[in-house]
Protein backbone atom coordinates (compact mmCIF):
# COMPACT_ATOMS: atom_id res chain seq x y z
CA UNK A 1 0.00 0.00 0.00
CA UNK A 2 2.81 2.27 0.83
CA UNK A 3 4.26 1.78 -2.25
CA UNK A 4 0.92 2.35 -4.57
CA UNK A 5 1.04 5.79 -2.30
CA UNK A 6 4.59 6.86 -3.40
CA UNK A 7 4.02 6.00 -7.09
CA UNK A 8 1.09 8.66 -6.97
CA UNK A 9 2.77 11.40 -5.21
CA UNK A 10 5.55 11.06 -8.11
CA UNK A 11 3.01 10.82 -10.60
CA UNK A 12 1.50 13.96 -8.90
CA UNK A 13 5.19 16.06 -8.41
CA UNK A 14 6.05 14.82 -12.38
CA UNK A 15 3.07 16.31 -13.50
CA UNK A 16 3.15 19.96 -11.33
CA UNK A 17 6.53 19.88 -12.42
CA UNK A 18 5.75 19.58 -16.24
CA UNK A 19 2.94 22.26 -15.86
CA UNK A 20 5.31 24.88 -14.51
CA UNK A 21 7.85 24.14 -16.96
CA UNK A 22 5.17 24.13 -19.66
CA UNK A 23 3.91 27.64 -18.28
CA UNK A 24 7.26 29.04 -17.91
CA UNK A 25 8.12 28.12 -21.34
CA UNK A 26 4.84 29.86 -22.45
CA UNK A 27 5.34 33.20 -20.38
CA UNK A 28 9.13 33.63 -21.96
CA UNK A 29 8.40 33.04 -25.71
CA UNK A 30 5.04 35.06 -25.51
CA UNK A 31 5.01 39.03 -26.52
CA UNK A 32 5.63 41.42 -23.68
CA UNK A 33 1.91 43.85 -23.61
CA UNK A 34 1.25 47.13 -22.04
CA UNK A 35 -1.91 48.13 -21.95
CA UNK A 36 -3.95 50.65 -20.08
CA UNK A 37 -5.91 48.75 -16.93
CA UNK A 38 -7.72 49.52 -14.23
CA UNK A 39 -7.33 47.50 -10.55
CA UNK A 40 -11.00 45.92 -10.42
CA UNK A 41 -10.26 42.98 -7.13
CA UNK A 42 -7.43 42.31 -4.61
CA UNK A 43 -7.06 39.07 -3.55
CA UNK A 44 -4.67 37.34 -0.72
CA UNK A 45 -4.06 34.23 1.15
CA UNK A 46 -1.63 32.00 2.76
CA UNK A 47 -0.81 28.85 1.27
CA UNK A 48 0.01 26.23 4.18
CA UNK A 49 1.98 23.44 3.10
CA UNK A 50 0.77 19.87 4.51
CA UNK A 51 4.00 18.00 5.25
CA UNK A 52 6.38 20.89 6.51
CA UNK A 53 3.62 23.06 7.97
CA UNK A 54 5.15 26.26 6.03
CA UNK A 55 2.52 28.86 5.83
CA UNK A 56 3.65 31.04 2.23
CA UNK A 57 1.35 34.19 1.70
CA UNK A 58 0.07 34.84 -1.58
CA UNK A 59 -0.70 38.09 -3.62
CA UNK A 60 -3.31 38.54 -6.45
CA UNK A 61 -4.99 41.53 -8.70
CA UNK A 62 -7.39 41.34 -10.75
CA UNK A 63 -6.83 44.68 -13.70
CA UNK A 64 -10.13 45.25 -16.09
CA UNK A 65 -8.82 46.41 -19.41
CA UNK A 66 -9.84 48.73 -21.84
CA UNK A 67 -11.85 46.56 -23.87
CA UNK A 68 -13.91 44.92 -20.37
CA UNK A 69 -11.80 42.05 -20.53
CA UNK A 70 -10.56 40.81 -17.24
CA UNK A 71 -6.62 39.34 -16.06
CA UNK A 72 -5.43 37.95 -12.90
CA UNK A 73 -1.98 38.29 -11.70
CA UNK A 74 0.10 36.86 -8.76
CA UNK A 75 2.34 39.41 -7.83
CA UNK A 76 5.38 40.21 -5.01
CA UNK A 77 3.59 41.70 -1.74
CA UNK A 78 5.88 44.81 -2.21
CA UNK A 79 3.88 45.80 -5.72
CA UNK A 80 0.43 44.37 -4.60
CA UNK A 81 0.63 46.45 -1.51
CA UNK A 82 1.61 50.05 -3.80
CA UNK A 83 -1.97 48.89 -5.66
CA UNK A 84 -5.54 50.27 -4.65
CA UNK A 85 -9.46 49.22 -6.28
CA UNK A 86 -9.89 51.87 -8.54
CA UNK A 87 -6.43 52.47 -9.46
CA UNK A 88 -5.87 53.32 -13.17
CA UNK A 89 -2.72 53.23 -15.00
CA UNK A 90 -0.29 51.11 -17.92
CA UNK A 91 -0.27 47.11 -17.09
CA UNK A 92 2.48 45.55 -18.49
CA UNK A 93 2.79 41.84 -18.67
CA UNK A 94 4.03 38.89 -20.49
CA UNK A 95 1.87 35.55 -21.13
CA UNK A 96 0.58 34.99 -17.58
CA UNK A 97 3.77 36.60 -15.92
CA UNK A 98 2.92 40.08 -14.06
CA UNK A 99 5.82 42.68 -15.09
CA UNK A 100 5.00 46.05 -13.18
CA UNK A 101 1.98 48.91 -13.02
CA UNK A 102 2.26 52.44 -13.59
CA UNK A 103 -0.36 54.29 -12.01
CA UNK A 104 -1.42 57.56 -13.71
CA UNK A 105 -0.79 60.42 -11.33
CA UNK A 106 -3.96 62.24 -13.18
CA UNK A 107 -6.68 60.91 -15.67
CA UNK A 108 -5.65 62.62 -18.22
CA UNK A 109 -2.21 60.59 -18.22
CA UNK A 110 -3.97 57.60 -19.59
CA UNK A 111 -2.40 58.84 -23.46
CA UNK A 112 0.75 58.97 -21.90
CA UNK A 113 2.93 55.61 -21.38
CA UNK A 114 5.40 55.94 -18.63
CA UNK A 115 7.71 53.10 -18.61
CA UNK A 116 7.92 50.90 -15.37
């Protein structure tokens, strides 16, 4: 029995494994996109690891573009922390992978691109 359970947890670790290296591969050869987004939803958690107990906090946004369209983003606490609903400014991301957020300092700065 012990055995059937260590066959499926490598099973399971083989296949996370191939997912993020399947993601990551996705993330680097897609186009990087800036686009003008508004912060709609923050989210945040902590992730508690079964066997070692580790408690690992998480960070999300949710940014509503232009065009209604909605993209989630896991982000460093520093950068999800600098964020607030309502915020409007130039997303820039690449496949899945959150890159940074200029906020506009006025609305009128939405026709202006400031680099991150």
């Amino acid at each position: 029995m012990a055995f059937i359970i260590c066959i499926a947890a490598l099973i399971i670790m083989m296949f996370v494994f191939t997912k993020m290296l399947l993601s990551f591969g996705n993330n680097s050869s897609a186009a990087v996109e800036s686009v003008d987004a508004t912060v709609v939803e923050k989210k945040q958690g902590i992730y508690t690891h079964m066997q070692s107990e580790s408690h690992v906090p998480w960070f999300r946004v949710v940014f509503e573009m232009t065009d209604g369209s909605l993209m989630e983003f896991q982000m460093q606490q520093g950068d999800f922390r600098e964020l607030e609903k309502g915020d409007r400014g130039m997303l820039t991301y690449q496949g899945n992978r959150y890159i940074c957020y200029q906020k506009y300092k006025f609305k009128s700065e939405a026709q202006e691109e400031e680099k991150c």
